[in-house]
Protein backbone atom coordinates (compact mmCIF):
# COMPACT_ATOMS: atom_id res chain seq x y z
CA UNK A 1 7.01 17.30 -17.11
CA UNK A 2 4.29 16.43 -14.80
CA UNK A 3 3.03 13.23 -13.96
CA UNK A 4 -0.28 11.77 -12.26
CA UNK A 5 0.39 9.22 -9.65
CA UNK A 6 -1.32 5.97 -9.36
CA UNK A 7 -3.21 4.49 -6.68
CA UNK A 8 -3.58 0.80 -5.94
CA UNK A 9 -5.54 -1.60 -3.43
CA UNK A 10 -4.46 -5.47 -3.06
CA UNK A 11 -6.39 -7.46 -0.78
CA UNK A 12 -9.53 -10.11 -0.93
CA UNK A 13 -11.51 -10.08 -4.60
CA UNK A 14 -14.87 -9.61 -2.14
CA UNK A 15 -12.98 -6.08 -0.24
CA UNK A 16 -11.04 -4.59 -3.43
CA UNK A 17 -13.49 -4.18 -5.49
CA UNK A 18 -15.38 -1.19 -4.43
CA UNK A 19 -11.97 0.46 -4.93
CA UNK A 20 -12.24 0.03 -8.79
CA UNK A 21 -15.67 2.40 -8.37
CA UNK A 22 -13.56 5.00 -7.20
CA UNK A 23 -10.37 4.84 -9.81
CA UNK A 24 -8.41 2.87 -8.18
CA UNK A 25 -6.48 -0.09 -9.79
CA UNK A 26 -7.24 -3.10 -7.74
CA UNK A 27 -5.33 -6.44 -7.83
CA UNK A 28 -7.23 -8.82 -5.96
CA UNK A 29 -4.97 -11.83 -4.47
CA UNK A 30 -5.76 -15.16 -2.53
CA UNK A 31 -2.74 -15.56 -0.20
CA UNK A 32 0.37 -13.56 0.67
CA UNK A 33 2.70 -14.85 -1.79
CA UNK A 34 0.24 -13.31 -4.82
CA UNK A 35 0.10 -10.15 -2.45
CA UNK A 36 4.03 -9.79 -2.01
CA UNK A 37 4.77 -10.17 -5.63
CA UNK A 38 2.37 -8.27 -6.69
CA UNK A 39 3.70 -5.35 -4.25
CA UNK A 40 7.12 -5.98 -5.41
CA UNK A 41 6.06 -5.37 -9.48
CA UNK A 42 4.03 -2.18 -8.80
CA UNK A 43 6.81 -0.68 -6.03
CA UNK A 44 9.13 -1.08 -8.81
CA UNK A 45 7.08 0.41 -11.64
CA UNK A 46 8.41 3.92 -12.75
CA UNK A 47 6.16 6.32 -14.39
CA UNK A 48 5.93 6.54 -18.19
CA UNK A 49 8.46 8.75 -19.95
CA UNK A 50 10.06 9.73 -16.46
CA UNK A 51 12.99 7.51 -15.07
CA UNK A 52 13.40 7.44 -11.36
CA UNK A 53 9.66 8.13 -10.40
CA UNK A 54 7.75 6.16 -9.24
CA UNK A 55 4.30 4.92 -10.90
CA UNK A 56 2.24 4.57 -7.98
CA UNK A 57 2.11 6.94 -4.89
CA UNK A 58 0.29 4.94 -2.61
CA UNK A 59 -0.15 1.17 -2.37
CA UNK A 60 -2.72 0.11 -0.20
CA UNK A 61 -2.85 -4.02 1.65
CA UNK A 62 -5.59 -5.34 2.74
CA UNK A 63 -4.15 -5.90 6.77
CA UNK A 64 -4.01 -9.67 6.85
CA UNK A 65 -1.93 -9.74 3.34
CA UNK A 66 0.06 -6.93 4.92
CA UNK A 67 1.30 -8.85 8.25
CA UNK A 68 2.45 -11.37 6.27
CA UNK A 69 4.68 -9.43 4.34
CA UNK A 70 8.54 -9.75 4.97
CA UNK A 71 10.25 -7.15 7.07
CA UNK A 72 13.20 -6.70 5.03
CA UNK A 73 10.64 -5.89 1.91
CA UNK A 74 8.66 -3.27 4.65
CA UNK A 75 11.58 -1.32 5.56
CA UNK A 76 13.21 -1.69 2.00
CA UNK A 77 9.80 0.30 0.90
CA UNK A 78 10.02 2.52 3.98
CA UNK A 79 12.94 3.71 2.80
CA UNK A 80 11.65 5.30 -0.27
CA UNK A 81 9.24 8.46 -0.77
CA UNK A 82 6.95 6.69 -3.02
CA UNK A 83 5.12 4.51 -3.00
CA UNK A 84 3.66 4.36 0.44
CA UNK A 85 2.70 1.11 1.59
CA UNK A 86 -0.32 1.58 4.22
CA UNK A 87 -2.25 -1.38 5.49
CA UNK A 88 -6.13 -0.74 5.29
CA UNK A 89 -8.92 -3.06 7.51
CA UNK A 90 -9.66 -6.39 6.12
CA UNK A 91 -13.47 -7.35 6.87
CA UNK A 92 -12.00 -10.73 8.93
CA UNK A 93 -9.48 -8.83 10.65
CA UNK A 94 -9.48 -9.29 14.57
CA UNK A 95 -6.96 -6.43 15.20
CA UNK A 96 -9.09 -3.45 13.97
CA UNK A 97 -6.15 -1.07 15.32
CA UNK A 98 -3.74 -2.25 13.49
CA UNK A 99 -4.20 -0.11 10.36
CA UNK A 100 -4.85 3.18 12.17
CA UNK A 101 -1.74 2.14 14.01
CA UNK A 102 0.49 1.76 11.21
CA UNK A 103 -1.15 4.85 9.90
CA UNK A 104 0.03 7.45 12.85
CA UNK A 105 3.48 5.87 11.99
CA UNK A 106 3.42 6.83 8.82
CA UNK A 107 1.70 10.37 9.61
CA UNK A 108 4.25 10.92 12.56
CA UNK A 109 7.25 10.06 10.16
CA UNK A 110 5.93 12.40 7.49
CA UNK A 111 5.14 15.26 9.53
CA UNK A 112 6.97 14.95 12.56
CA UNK A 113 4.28 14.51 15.11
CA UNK A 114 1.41 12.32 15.78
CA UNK A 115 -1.28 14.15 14.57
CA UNK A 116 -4.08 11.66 14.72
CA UNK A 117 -4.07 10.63 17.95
């Protein structure tokens, strides 16, 4: 049986929304605690009709949500294929690199190598 992944954006109202255009399911949040249990519900979605696969393949937080995330929840998720977690820009943020950061990590635990730097 094959199954379609999901992708998801949570971040400001204002920043998710041009992610609905595009297919995405957007959840937009106010403050970390909407953003952490709303990343807890859809990393522990499974796909319909399949047990032990998960709904969603990637997950992505808007950055300033994402620091503010608990570590123990981070590396739970990091321990897991799917769904990848990956911080994307928020229009406020003052650390642009972080998301291209957490990015190569991802990239250079995938593959092996740093590929985008």
């Amino acid at each position: 049986m094959s199954h379609k992944h999901k992708l998801a954006v949570i971040g400001n109202e204002s920043s998710v929304l041009i992610f609905r255009a595009l297919g995405t399911e957007v959840y937009p949040v106010s403050d970390a605690r909407q953003a952490q249990e709303i990343l807890r519900d859809l990393a522990s979605r499974e796909a319909e009709g399949a047990r032990k696969i998960a709904e969603y393949a990637v997950i992505f937080v808007e950055e300033n949500f994402y620091k503010k995330l608990p570590d123990d929840l981070l590396t739970r998720l990091a321990k897991n294929p799917l769904p990848a977690v990956v911080p994307v820009p928020s229009p406020d943020s003052k650390d642009s690199a972080f998301g291209t950061k957490r990015l190569s990590h991802i990239v250079e635990r995938a593959v092996g190598s740093d590929i985008l730097s």
